[in-house]
PDB file of N, CA and C in Angstrom:
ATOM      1  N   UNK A   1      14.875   8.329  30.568  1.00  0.00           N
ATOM      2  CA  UNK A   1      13.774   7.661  29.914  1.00  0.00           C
ATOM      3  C   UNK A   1      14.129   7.446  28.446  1.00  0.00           C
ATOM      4  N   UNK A   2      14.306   6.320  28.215  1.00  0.00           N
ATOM      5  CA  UNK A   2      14.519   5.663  26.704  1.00  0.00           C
ATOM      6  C   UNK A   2      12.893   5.897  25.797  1.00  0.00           C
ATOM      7  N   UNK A   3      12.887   6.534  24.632  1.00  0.00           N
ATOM      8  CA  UNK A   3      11.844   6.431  23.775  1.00  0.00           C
ATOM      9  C   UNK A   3      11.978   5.675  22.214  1.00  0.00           C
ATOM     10  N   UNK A   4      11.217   5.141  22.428  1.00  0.00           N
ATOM     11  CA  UNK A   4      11.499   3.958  21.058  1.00  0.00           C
ATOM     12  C   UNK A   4      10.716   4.154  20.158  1.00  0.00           C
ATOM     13  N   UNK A   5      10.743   4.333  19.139  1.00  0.00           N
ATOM     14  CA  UNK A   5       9.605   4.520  17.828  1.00  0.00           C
ATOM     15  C   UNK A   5       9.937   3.165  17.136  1.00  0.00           C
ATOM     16  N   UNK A   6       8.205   2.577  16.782  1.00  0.00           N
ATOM     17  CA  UNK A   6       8.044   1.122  16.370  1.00  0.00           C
ATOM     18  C   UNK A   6       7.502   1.958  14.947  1.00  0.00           C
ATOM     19  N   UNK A   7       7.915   1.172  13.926  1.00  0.00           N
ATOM     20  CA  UNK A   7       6.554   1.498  12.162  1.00  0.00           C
ATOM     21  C   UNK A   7       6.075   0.069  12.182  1.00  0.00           C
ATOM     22  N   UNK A   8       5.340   0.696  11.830  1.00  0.00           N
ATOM     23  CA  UNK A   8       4.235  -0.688  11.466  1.00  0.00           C
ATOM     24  C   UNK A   8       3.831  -0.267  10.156  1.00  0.00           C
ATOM     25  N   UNK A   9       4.013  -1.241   9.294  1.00  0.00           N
ATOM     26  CA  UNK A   9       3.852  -1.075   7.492  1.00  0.00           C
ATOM     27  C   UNK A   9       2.233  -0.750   7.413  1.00  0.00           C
ATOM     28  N   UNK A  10       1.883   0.155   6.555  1.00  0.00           N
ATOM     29  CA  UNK A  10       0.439   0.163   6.382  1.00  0.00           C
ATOM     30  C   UNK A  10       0.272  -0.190   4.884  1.00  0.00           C
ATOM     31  N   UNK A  11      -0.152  -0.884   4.077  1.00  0.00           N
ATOM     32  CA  UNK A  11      -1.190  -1.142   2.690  1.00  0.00           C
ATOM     33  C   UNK A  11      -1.041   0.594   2.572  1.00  0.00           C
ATOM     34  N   UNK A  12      -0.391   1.156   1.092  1.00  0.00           N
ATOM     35  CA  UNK A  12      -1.080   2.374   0.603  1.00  0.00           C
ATOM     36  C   UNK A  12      -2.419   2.521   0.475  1.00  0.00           C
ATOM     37  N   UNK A  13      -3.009   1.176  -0.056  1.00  0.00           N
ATOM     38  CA  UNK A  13      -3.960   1.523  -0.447  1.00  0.00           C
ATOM     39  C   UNK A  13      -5.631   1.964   0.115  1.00  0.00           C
ATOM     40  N   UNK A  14      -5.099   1.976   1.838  1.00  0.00           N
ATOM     41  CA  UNK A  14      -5.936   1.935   2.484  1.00  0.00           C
ATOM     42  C   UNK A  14      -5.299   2.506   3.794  1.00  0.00           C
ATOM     43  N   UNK A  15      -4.353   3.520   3.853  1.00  0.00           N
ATOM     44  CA  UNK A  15      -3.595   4.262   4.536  1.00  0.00           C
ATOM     45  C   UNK A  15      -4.725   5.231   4.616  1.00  0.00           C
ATOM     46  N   UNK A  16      -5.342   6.303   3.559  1.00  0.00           N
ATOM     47  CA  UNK A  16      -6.263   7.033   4.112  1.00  0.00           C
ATOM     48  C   UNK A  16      -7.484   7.054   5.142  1.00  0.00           C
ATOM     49  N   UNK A  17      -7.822   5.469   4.767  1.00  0.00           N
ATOM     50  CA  UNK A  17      -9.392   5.480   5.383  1.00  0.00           C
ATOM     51  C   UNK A  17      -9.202   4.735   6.671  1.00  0.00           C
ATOM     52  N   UNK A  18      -8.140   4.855   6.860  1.00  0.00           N
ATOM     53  CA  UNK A  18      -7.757   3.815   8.622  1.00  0.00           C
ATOM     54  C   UNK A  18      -6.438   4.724   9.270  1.00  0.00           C
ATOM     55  N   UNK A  19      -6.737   6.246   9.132  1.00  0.00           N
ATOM     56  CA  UNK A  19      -6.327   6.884   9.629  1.00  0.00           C
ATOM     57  C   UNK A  19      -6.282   7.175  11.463  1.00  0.00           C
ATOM     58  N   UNK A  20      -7.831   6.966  11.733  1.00  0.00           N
ATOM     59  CA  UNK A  20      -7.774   7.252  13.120  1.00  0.00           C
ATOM     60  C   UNK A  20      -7.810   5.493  13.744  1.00  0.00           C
ATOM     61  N   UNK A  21      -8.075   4.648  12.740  1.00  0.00           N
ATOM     62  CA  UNK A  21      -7.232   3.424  13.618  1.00  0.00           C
ATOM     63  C   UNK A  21      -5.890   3.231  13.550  1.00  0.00           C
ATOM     64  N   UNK A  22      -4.998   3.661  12.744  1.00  0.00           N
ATOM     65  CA  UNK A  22      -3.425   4.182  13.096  1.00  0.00           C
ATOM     66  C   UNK A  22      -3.160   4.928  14.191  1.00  0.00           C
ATOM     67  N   UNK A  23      -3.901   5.966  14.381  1.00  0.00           N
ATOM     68  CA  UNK A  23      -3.424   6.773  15.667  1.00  0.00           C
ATOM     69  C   UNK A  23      -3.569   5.881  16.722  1.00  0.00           C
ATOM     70  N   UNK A  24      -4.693   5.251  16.899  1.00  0.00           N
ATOM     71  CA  UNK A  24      -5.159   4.193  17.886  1.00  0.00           C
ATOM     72  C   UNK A  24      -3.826   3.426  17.992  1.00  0.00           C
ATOM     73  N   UNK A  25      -3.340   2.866  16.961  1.00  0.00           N
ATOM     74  CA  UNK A  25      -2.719   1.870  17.244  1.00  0.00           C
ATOM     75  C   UNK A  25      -1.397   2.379  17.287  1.00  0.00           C
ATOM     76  N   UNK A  26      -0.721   3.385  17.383  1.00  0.00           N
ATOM     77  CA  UNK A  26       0.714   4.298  17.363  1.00  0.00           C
ATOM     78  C   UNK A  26       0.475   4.769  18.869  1.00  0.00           C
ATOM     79  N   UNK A  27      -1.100   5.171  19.377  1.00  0.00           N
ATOM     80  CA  UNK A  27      -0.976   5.481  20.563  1.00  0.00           C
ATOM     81  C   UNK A  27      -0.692   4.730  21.685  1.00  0.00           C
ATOM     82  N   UNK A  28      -1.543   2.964  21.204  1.00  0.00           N
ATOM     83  CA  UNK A  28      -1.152   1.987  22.107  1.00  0.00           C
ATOM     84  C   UNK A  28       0.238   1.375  22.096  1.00  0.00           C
ATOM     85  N   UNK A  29       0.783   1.590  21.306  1.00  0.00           N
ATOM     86  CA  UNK A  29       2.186   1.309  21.381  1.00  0.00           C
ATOM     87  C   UNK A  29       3.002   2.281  22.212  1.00  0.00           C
ATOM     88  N   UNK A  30       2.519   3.827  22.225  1.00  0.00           N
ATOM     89  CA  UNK A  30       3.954   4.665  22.415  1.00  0.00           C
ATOM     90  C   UNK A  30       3.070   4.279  24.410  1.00  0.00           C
ATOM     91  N   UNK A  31       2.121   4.160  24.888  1.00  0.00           N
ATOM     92  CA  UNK A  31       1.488   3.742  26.372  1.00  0.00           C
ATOM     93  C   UNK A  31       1.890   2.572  26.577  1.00  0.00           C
ATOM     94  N   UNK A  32       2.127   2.187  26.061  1.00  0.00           N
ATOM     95  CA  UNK A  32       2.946   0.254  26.355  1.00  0.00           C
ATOM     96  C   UNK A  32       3.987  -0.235  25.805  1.00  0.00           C
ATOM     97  N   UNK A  33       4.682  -0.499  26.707  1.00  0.00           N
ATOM     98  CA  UNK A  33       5.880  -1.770  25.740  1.00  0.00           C
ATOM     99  C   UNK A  33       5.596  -2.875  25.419  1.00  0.00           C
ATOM    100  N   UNK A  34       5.255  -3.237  23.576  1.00  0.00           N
ATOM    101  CA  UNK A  34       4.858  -4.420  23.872  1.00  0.00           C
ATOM    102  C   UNK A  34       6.203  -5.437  23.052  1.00  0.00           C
ATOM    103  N   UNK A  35       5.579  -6.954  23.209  1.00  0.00           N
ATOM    104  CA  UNK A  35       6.462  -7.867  23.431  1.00  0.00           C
ATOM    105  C   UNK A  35       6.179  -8.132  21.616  1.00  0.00           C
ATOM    106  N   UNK A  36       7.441  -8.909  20.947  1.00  0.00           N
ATOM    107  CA  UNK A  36       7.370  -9.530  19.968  1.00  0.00           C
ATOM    108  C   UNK A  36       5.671  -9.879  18.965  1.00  0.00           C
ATOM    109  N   UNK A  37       5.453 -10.692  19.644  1.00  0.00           N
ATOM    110  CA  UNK A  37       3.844 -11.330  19.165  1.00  0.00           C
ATOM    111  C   UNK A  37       3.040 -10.262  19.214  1.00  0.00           C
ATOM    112  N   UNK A  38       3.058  -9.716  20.218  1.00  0.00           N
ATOM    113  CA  UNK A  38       2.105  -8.316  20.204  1.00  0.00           C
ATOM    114  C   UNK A  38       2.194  -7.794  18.776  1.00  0.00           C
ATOM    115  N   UNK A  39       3.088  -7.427  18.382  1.00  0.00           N
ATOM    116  CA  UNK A  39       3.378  -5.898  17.443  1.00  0.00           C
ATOM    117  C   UNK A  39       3.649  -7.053  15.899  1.00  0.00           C
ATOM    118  N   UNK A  40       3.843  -8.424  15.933  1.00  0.00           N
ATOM    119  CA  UNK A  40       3.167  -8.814  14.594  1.00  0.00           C
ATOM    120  C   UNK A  40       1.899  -9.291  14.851  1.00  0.00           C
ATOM    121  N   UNK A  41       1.096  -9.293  15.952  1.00  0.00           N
ATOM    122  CA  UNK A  41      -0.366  -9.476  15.518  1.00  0.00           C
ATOM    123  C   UNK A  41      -1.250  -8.003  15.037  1.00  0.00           C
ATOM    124  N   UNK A  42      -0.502  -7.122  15.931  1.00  0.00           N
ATOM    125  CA  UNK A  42      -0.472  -5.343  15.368  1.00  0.00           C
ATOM    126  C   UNK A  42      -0.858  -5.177  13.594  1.00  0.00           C
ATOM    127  N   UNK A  43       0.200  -5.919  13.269  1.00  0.00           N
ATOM    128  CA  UNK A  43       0.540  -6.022  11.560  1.00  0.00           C
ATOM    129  C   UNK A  43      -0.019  -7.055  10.802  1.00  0.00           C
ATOM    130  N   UNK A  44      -1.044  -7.914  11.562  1.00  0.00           N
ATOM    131  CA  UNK A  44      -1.144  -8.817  11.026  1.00  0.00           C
ATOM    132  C   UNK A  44      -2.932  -8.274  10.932  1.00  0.00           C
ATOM    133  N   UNK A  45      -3.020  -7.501  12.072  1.00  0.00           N
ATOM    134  CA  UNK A  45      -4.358  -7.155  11.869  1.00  0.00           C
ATOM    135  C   UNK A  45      -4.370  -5.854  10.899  1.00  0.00           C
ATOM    136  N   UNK A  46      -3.923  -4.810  10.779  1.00  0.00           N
ATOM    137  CA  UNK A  46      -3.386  -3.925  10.020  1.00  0.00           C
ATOM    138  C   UNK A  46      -3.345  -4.297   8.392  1.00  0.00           C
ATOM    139  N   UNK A  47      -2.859  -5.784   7.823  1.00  0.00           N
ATOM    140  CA  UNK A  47      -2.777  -6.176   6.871  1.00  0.00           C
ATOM    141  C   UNK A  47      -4.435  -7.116   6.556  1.00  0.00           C
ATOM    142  N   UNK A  48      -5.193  -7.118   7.580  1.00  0.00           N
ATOM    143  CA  UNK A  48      -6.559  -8.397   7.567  1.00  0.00           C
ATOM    144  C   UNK A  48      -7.445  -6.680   7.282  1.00  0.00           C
ATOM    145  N   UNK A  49      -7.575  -5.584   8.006  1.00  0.00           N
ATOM    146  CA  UNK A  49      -8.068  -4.312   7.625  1.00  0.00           C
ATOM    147  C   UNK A  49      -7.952  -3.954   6.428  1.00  0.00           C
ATOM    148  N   UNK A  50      -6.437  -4.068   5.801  1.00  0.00           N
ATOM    149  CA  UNK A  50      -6.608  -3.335   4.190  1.00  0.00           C
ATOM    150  C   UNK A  50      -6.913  -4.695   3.484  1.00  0.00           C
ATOM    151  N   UNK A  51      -6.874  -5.644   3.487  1.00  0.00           N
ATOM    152  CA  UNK A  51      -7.268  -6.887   2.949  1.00  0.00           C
ATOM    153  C   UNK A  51      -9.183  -6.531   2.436  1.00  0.00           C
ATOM    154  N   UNK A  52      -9.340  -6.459   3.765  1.00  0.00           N
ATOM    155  CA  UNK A  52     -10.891  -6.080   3.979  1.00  0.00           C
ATOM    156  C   UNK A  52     -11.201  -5.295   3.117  1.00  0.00           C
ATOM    157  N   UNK A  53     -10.742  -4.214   3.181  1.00  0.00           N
ATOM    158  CA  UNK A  53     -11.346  -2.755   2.452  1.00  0.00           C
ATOM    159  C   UNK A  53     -11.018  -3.232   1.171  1.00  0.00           C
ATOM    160  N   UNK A  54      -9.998  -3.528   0.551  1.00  0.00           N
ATOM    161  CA  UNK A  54      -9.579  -3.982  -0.829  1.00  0.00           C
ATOM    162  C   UNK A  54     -10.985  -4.859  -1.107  1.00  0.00           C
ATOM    163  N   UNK A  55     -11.075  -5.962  -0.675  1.00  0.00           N
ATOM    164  CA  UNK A  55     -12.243  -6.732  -0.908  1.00  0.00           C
ATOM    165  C   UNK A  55     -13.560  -5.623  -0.835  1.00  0.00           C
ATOM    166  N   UNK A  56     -13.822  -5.290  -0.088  1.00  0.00           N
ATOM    167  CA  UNK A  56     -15.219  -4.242  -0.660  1.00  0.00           C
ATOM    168  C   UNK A  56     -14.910  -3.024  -1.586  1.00  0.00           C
ATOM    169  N   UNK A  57     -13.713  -2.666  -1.321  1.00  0.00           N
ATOM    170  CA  UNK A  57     -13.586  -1.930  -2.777  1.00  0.00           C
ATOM    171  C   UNK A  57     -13.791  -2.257  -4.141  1.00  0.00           C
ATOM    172  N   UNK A  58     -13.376  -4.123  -4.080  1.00  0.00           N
ATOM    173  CA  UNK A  58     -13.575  -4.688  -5.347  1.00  0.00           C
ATOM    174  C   UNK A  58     -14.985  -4.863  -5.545  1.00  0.00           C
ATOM    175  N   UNK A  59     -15.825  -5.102  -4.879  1.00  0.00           N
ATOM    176  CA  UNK A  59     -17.409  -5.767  -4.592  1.00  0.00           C
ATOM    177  C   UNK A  59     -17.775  -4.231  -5.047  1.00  0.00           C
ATOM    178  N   UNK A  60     -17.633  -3.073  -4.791  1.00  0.00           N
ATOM    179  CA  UNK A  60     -18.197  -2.301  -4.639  1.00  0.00           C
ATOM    180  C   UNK A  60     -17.939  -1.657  -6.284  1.00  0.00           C
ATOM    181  N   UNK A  61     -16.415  -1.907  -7.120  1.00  0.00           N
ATOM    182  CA  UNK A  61     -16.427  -1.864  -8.501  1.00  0.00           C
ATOM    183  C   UNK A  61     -17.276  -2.667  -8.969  1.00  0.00           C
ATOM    184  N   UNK A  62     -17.528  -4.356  -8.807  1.00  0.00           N
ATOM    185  CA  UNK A  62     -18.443  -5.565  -9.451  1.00  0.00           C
ATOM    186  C   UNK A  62     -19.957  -5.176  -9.115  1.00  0.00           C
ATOM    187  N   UNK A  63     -20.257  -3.865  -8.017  1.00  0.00           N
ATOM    188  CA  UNK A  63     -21.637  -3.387  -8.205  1.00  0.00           C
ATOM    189  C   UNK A  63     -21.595  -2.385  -9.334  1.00  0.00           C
ATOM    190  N   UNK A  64     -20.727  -1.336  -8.951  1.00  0.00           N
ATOM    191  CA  UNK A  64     -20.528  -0.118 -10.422  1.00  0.00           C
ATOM    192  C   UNK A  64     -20.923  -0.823 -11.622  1.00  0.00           C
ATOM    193  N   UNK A  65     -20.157  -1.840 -11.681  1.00  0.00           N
ATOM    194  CA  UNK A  65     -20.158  -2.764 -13.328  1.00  0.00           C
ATOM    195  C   UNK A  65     -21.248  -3.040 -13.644  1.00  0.00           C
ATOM    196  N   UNK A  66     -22.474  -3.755 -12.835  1.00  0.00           N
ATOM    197  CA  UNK A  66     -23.541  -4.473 -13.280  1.00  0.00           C
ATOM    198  C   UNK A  66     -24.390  -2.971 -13.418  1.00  0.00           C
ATOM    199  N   UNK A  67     -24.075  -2.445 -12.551  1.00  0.00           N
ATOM    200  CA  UNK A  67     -24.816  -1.150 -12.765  1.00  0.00           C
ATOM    201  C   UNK A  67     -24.893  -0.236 -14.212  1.00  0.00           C
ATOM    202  N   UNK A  68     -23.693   0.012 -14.464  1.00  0.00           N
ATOM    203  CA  UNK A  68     -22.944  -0.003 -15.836  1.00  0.00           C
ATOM    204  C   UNK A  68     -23.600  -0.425 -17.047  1.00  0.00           C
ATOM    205  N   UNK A  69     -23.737  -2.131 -16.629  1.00  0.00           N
ATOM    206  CA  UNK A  69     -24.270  -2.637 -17.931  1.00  0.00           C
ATOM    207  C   UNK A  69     -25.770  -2.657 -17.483  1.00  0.00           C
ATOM    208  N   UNK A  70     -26.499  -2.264 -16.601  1.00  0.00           N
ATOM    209  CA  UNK A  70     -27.697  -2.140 -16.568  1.00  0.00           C
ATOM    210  C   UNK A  70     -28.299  -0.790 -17.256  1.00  0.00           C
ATOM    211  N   UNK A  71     -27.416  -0.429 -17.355  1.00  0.00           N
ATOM    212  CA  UNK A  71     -27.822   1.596 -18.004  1.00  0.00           C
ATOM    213  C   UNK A  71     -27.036   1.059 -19.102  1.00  0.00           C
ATOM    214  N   UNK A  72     -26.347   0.698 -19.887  1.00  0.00           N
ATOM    215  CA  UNK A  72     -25.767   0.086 -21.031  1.00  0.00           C
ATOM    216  C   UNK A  72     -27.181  -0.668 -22.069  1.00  0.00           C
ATOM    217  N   UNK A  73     -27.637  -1.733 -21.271  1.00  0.00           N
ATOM    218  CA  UNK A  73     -29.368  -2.038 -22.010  1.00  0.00           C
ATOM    219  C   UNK A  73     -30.273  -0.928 -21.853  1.00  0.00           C
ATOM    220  N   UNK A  74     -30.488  -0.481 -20.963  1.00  0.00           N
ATOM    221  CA  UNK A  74     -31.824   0.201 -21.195  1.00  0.00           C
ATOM    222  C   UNK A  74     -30.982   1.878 -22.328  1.00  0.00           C
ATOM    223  N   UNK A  75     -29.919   2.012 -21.825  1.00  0.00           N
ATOM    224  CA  UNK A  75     -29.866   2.682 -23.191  1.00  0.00           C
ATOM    225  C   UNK A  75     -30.041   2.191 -24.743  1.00  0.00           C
ATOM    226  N   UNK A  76     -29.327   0.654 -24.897  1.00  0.00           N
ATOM    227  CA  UNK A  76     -29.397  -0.087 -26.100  1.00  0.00           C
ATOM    228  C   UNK A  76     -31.102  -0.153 -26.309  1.00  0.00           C
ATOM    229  N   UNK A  77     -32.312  -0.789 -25.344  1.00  0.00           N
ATOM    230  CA  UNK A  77     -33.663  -0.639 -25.772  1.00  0.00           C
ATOM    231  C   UNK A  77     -33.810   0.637 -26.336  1.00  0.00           C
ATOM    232  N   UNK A  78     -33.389   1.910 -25.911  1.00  0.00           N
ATOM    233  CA  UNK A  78     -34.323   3.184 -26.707  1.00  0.00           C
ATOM    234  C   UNK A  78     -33.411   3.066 -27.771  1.00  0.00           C
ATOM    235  N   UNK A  79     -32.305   2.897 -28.143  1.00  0.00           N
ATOM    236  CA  UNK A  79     -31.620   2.696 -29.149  1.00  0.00           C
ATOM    237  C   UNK A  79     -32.512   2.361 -30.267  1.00  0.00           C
ATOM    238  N   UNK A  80     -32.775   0.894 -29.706  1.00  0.00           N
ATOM    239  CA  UNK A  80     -33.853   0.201 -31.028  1.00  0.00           C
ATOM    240  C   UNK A  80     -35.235   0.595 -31.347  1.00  0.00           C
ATOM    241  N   UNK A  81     -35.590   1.546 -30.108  1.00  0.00           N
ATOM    242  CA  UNK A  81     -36.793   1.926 -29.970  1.00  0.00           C
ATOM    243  C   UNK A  81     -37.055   3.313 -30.748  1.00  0.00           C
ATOM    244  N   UNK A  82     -35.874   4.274 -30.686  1.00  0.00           N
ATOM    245  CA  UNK A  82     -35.889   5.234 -31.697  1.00  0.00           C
ATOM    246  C   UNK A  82     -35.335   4.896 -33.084  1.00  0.00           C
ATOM    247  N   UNK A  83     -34.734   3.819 -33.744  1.00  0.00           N
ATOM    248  CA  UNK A  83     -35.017   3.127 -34.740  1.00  0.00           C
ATOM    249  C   UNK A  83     -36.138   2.921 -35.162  1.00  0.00           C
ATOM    250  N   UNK A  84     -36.540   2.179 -34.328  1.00  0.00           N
ATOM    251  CA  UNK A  84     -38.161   1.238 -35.030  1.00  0.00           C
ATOM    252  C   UNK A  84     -39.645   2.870 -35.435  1.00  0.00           C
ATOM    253  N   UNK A  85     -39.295   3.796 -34.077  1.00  0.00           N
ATOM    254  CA  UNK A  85     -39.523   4.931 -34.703  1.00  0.00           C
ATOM    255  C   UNK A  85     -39.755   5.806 -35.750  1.00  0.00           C
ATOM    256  N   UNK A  86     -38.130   5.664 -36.880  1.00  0.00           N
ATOM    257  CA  UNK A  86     -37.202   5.753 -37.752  1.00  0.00           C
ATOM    258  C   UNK A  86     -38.411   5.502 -38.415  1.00  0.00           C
ATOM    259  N   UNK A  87     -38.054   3.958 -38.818  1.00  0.00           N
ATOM    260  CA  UNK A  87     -37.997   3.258 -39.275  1.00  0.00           C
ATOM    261  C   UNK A  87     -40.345   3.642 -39.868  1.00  0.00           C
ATOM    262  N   UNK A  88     -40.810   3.398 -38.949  1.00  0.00           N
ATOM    263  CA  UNK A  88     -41.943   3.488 -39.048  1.00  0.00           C
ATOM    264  C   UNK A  88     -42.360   5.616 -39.655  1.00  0.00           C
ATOM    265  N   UNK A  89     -41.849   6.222 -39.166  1.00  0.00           N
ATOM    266  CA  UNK A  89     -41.782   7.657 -39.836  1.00  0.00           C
ATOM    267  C   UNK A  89     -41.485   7.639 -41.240  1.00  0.00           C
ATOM    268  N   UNK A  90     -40.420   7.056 -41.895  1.00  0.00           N
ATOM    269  CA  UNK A  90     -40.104   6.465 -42.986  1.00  0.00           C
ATOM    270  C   UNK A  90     -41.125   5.839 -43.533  1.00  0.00           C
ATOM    271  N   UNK A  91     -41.739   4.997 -43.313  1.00  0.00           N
ATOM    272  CA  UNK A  91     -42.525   3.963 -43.814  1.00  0.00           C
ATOM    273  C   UNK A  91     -43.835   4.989 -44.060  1.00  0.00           C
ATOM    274  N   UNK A  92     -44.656   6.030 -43.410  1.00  0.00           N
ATOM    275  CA  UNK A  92     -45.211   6.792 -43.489  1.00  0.00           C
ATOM    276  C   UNK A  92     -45.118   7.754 -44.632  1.00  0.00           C
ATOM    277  N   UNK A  93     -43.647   8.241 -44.711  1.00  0.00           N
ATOM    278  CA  UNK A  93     -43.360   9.240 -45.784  1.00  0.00           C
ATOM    279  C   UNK A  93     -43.413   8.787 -46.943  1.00  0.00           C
ATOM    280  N   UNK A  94     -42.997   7.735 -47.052  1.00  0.00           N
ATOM    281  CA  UNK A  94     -42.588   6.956 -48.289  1.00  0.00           C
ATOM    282  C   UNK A  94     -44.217   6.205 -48.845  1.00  0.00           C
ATOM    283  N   UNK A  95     -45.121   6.099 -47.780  1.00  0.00           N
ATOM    284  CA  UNK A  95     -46.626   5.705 -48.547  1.00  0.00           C
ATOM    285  C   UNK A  95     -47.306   7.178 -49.201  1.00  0.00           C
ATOM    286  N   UNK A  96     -47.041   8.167 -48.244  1.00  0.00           N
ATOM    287  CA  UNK A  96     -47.815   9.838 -48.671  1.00  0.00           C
ATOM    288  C   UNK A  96     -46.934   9.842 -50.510  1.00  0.00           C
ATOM    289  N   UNK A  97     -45.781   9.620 -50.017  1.00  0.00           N
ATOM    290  CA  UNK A  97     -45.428  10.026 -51.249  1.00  0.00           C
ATOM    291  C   UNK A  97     -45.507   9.228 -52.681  1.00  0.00           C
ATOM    292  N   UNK A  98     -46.167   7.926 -52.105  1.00  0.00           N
ATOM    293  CA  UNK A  98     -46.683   6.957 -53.125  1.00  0.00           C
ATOM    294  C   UNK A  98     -48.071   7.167 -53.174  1.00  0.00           C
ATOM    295  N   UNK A  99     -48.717   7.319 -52.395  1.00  0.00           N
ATOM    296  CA  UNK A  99     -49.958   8.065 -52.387  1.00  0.00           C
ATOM    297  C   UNK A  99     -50.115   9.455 -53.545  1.00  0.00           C
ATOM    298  N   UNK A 100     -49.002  10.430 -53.718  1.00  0.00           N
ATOM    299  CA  UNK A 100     -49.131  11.301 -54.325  1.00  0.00           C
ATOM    300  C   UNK A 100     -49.071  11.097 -55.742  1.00  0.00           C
ATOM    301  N   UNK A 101     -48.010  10.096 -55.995  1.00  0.00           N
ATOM    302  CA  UNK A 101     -47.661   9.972 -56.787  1.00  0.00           C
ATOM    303  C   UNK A 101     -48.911   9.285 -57.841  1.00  0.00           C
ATOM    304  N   UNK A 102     -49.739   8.686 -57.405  1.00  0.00           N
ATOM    305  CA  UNK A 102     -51.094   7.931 -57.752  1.00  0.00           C
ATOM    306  C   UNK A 102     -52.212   8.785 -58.255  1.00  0.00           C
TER     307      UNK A 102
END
């Protein structure tokens, strides 16, 4: 009995999270001999999977981001809001003490 070991390239970047569809697909290979076309549509789907995940990985940074700059303003509002605060505490001290001064 001849045993043949096939690799099929995986994307690093998505080698972790398509772990048990690798086994899947290492298992259907070592249960079948397959033909040419087979084993680059193997790789062709393999490469359309990390394609995929890359794309929602990116979607899923371009949500982080807006998110980001959504807590970015509402921090900048209290920003101006404990200014104007400031600003009005000041304006208070500065009449008492023109007040006193009178």
């Amino acid at each position: 009995m001849k045993i043949s070991i096939i690799v099929i390239p995986v994307l690093a970047g998505d080698a972790l999270s398509n772990d048990a569809e690798a086994v899947v697909l290492l298992s259907s290979l070592l249960l079948k001999k397959l033909d040419a076309d087979s084993v680059v549509k193997l790789q062709t789907d393999a490469l359309n999977t990390n394609e995929n995940a890359a794309s929602k990985d990116a979607s899923s940074l371009a949500n982080d981001a807006l998110s980001l700059d959504a807590d970015a303003a509402l921090l900048a509002e209290s920003v101006v809001k404990l200014q104007n605060d400031a600003l009005l505490h000041i304006s208070s001290l500065l009449a008492l003490s023109l007040a006193e001064l009178w």
